[in-house]
N, C-alpha and C. Protein backbone atom coordinates (compact mmCIF):
# COMPACT_ATOMS: atom_id res chain seq x y z
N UNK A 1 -108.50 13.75 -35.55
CA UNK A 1 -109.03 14.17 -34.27
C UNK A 1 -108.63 15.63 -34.04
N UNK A 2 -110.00 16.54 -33.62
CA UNK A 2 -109.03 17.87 -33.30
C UNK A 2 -108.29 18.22 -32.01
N UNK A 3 -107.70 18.82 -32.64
CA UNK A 3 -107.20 19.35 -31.20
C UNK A 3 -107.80 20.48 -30.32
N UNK A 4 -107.60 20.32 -29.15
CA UNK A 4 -109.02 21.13 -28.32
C UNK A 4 -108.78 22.38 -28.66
N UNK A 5 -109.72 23.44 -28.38
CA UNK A 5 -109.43 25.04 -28.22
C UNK A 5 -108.56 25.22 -27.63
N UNK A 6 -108.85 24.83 -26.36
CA UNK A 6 -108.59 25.46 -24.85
C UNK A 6 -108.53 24.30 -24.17
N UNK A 7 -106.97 23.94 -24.51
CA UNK A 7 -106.43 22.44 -23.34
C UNK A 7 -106.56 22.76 -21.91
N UNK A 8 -106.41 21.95 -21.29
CA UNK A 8 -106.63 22.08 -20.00
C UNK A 8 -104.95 21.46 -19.34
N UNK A 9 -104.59 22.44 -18.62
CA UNK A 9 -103.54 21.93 -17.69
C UNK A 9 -104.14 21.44 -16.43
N UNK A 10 -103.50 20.55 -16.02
CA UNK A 10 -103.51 20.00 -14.39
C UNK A 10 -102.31 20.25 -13.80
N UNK A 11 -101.72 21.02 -12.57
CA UNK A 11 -100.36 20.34 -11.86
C UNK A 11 -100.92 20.20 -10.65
N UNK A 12 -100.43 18.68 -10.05
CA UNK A 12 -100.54 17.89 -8.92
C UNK A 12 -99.03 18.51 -8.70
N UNK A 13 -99.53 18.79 -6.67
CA UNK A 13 -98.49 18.61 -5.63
C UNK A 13 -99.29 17.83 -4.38
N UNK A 14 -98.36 17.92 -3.44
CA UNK A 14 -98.80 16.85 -2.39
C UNK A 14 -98.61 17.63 -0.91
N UNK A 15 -99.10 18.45 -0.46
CA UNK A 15 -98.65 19.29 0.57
C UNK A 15 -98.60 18.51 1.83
N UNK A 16 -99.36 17.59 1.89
CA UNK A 16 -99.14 16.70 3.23
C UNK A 16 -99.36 14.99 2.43
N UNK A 17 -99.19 13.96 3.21
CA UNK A 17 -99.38 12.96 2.48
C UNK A 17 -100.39 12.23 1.75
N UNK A 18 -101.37 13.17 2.85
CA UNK A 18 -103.04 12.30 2.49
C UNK A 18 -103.23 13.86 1.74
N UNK A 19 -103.29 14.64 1.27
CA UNK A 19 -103.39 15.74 0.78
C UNK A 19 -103.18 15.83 -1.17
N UNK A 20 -104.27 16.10 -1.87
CA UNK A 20 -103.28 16.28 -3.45
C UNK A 20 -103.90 17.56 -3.45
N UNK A 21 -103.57 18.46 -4.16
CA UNK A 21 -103.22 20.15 -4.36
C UNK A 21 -103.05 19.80 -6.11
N UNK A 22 -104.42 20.11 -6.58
CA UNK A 22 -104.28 20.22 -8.18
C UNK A 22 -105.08 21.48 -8.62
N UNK A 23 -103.63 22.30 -9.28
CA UNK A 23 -103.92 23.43 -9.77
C UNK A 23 -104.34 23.09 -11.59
N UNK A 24 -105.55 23.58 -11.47
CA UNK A 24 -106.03 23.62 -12.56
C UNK A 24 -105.97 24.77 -13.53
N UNK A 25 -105.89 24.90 -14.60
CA UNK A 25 -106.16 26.21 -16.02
C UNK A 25 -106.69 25.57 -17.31
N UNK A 26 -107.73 26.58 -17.43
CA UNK A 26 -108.20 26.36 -19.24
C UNK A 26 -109.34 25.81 -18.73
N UNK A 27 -109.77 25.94 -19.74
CA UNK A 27 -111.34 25.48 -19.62
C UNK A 27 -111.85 24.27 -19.15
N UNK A 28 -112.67 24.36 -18.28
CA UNK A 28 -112.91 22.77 -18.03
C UNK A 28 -114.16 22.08 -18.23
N UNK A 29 -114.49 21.76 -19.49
CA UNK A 29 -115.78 21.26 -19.97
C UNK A 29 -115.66 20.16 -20.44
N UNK A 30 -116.41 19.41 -21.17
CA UNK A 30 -116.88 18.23 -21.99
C UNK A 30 -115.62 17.57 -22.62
N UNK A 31 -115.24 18.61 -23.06
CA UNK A 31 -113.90 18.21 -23.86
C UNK A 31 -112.33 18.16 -23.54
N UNK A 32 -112.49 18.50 -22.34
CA UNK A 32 -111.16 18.55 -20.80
C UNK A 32 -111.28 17.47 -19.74
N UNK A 33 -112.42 17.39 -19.21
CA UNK A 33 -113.16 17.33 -18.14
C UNK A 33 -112.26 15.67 -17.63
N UNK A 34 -112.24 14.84 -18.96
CA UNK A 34 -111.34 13.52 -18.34
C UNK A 34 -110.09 13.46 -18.25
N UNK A 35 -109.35 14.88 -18.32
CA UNK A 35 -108.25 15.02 -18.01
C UNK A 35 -107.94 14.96 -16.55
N UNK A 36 -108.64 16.13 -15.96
CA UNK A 36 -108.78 16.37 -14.37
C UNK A 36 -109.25 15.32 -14.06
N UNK A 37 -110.36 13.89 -14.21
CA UNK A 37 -111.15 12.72 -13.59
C UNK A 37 -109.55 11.96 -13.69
N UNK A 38 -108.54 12.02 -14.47
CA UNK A 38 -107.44 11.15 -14.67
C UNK A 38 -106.25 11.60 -13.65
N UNK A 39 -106.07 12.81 -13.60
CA UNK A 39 -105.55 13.29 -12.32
C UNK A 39 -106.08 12.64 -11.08
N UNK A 40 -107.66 12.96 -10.71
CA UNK A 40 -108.28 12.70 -9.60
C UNK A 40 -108.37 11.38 -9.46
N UNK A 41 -108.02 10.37 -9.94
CA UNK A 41 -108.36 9.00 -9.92
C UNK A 41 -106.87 8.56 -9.43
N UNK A 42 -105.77 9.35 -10.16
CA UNK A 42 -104.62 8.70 -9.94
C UNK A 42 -104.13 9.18 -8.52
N UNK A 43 -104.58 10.21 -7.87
CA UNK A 43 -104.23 10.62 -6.17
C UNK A 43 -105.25 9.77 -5.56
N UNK A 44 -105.81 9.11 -6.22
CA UNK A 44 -107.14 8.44 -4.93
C UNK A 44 -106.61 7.08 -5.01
N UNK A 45 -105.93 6.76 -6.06
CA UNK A 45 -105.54 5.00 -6.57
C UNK A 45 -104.39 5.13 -5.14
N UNK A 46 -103.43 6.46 -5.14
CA UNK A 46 -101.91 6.91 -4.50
C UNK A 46 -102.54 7.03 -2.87
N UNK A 47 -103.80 7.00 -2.62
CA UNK A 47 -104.20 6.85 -0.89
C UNK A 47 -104.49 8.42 -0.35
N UNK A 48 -104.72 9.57 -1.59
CA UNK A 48 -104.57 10.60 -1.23
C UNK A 48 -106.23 10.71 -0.50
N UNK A 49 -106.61 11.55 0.45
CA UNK A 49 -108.24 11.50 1.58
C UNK A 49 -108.62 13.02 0.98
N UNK A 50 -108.13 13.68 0.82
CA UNK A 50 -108.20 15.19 0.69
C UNK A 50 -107.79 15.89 -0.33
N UNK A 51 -108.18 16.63 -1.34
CA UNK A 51 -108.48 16.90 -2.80
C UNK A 51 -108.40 18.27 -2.42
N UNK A 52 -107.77 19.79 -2.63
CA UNK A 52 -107.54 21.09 -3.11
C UNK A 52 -107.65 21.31 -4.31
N UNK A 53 -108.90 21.94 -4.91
CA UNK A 53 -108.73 21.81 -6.17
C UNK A 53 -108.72 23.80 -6.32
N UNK A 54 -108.08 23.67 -7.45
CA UNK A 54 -106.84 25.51 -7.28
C UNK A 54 -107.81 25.67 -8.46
N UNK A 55 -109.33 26.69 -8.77
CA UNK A 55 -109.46 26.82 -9.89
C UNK A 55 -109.61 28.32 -10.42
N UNK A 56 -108.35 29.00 -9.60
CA UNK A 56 -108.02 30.27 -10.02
C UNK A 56 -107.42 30.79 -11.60
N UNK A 57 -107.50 29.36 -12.45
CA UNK A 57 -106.85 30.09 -13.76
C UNK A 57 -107.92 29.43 -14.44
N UNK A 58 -109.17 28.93 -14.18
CA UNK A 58 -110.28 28.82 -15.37
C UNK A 58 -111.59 29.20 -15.16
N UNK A 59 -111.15 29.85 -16.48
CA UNK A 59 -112.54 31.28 -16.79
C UNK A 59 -113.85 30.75 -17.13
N UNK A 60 -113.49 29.11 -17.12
CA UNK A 60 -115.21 28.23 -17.47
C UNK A 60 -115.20 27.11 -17.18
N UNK A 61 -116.62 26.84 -16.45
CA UNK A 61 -116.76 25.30 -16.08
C UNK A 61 -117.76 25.27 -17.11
N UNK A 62 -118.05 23.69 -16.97
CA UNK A 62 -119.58 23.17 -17.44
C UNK A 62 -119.56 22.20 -16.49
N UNK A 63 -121.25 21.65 -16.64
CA UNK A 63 -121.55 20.64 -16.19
C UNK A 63 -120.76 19.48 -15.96
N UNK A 64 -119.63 19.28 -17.01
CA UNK A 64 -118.72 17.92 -16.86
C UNK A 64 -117.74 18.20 -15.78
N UNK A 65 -117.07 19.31 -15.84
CA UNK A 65 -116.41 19.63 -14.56
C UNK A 65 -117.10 20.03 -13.01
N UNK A 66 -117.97 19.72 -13.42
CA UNK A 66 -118.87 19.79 -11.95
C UNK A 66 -119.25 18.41 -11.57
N UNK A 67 -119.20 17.61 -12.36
CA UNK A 67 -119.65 16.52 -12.44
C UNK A 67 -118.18 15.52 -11.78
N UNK A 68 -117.28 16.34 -12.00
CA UNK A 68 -116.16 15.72 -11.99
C UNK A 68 -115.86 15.96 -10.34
N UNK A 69 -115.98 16.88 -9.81
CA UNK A 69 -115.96 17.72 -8.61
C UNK A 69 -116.93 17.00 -8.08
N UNK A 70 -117.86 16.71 -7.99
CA UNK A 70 -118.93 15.73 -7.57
C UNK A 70 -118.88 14.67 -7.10
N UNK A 71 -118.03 13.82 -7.80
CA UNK A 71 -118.24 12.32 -8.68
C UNK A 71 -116.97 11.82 -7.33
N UNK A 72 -115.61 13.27 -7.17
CA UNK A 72 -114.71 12.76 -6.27
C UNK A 72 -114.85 13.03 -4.75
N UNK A 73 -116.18 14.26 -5.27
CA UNK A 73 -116.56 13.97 -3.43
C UNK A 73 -117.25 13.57 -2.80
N UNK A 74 -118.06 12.23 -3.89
CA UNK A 74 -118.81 11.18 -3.07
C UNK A 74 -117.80 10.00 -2.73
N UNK A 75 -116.55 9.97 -4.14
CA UNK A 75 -115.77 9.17 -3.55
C UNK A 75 -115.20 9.18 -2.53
N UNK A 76 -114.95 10.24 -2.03
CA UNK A 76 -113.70 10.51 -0.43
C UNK A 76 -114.57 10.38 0.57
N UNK A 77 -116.03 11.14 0.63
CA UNK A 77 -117.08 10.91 1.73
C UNK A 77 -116.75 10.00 2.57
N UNK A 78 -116.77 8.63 1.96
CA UNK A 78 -116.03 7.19 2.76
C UNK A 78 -114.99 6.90 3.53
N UNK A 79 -114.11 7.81 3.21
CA UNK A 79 -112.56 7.56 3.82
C UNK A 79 -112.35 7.58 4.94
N UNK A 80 -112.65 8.87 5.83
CA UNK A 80 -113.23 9.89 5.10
C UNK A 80 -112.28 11.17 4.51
N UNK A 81 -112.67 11.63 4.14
CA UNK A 81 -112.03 12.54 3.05
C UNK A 81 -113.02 14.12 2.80
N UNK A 82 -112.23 14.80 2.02
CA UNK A 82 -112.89 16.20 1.44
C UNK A 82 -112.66 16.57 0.55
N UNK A 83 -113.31 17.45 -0.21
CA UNK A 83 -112.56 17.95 -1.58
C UNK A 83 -112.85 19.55 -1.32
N UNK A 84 -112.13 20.18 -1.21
CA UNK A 84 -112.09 21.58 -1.50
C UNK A 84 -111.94 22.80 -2.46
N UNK A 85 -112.71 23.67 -2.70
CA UNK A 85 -112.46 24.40 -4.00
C UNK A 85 -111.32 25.50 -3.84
N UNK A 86 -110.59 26.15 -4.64
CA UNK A 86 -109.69 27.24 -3.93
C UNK A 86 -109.99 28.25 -5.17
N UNK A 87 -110.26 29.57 -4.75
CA UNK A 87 -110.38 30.68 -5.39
C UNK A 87 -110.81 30.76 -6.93
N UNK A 88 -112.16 30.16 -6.88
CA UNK A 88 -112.77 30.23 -8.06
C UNK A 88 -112.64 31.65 -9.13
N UNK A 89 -113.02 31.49 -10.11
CA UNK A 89 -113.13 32.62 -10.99
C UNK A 89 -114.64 33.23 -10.82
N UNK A 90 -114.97 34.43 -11.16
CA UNK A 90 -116.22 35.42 -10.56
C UNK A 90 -117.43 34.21 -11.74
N UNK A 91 -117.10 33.82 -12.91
CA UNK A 91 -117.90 32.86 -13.33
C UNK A 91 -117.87 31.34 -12.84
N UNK A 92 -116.89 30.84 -12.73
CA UNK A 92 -117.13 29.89 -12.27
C UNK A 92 -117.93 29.59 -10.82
N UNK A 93 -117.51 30.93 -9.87
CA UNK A 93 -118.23 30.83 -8.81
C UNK A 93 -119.75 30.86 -8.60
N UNK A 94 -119.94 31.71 -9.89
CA UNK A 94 -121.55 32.03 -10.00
C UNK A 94 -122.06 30.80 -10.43
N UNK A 95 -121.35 29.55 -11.37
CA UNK A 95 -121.98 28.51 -11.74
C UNK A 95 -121.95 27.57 -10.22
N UNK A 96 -121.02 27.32 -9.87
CA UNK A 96 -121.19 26.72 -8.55
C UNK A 96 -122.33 27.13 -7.25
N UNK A 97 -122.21 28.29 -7.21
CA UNK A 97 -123.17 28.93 -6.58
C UNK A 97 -124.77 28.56 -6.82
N UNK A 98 -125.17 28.76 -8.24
CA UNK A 98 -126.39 28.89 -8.73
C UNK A 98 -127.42 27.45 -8.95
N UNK A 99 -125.89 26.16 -8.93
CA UNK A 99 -125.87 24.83 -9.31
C UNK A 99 -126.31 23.92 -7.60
N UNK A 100 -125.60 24.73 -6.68
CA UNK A 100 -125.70 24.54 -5.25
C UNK A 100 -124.10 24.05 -4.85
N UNK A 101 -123.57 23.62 -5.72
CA UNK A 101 -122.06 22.57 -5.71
C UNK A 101 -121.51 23.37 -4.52
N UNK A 102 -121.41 24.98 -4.40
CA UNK A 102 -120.59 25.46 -3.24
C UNK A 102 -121.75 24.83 -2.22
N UNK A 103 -123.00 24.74 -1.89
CA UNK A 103 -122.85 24.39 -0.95
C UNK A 103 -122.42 23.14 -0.03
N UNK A 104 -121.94 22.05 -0.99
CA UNK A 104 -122.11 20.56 -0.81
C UNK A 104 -120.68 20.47 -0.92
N UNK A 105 -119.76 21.29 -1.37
CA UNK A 105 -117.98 21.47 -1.33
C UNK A 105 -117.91 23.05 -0.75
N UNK A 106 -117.08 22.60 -0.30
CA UNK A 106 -116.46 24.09 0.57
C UNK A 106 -115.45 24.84 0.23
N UNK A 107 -116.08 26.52 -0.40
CA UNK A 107 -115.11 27.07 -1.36
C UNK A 107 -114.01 27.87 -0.24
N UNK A 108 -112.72 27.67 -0.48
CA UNK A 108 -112.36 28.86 0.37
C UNK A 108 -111.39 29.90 -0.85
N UNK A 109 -110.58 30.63 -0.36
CA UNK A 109 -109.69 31.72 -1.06
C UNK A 109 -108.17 31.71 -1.64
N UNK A 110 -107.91 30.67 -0.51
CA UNK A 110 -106.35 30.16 -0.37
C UNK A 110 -106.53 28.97 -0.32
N UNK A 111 -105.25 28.30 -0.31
CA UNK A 111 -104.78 26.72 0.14
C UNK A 111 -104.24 26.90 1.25
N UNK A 112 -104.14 27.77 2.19
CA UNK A 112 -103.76 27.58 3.57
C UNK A 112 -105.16 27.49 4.36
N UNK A 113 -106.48 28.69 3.75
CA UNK A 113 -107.81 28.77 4.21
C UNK A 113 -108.40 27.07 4.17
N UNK A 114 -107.90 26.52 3.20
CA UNK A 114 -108.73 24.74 2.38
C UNK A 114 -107.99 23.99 3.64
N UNK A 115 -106.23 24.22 4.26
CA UNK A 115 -105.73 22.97 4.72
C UNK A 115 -106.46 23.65 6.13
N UNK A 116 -106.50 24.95 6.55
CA UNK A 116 -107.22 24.80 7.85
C UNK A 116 -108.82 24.07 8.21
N UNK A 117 -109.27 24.33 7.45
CA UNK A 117 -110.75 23.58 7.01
C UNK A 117 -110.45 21.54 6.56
N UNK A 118 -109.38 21.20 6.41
CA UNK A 118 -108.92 20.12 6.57
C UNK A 118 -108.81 19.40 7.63
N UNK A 119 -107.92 20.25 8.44
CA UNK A 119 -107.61 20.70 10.04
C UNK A 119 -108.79 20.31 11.07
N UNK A 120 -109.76 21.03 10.56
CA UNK A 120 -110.55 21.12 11.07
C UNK A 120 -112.11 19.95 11.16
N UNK A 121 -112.09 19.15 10.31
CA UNK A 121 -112.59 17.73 9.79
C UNK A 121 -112.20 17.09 10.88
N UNK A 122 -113.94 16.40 11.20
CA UNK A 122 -113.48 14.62 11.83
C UNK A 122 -112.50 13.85 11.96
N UNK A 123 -111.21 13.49 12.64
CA UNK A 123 -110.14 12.29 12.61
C UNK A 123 -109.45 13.40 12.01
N UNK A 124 -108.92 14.62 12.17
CA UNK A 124 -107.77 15.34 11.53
C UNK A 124 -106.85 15.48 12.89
N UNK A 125 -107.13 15.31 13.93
CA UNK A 125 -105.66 15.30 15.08
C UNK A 125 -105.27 14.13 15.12
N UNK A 126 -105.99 12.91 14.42
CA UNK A 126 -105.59 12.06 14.58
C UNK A 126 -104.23 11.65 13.30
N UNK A 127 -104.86 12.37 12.09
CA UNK A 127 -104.21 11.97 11.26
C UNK A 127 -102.86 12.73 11.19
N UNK A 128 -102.92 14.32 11.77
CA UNK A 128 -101.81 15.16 12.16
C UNK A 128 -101.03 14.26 13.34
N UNK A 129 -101.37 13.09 14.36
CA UNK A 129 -100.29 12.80 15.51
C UNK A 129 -99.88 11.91 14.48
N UNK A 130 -100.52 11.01 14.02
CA UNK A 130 -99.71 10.04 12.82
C UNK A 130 -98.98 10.35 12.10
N UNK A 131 -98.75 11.75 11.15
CA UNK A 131 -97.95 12.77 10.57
C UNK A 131 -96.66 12.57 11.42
N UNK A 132 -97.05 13.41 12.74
CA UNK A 132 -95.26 14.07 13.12
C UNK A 132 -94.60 12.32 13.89
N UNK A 133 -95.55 11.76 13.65
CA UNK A 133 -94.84 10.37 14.63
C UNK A 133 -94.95 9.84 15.75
């Protein structure tokens, strides 16, 4: 079996409880792509509503990673939930862009810009009074 070109890292954090924050790098195509679906499955199995996805360190999507980005924000729709993009690369943005995906996920710049836009979602004062207690 080979080994890929261009592995793909994931790191999961958890900035609030219903919140996962996965910074992504390396390419994310065909041959990555069920790495990140294995991440994203295991914060949704963990009760996570809200998805930051950090894709400031990869210089390429394809279709499978869009697909993947897709696939978890019909899953959360229900919860309800969001998935957010954070500071795409000047290509990746143009594929999102051109595909429509930014318009159907909401790109912002930061992860403070993504948790205010969190904030800002249906049932979010509710889920912030449940937070502090």
């Amino acid at each position: 079996m080979p080994i890929a070109q261009n592995p793909l890292s994931v790191e999961v954090s958890v900035p609030r409880e219903d919140v996962a924050l996965l910074t992504v790098e390396g390419y994310l195509d065909v041959d990555t792509a069920t790495e990140l679906q294995a991440h994203l499955a295991n914060q949704l199995h963990h009760g996570r509503r809200h998805f930051l996805l950090d894709l400031t360190g990869v210089p390429f999507m394809d279709s499978s990673g869009m697909n993947i980005i897709l696939r978890v924000y019909q899953e959360v729709r229900d919860r309800p939930g969001s998935v957010h993009i954070i500071a795409p690369t000047p290509a990746v943005r143009r594929i999102l862009d051109l595909t429509g995906v930014s318009i159907t996920v909401p790109v912002s710049e930061s992860t403070e810009e993504a948790l205010a836009l969190v904030d800002q979602e249906p049932g979010a004062a509710e889920a912030a009074a449940e937070r502090q207690g």
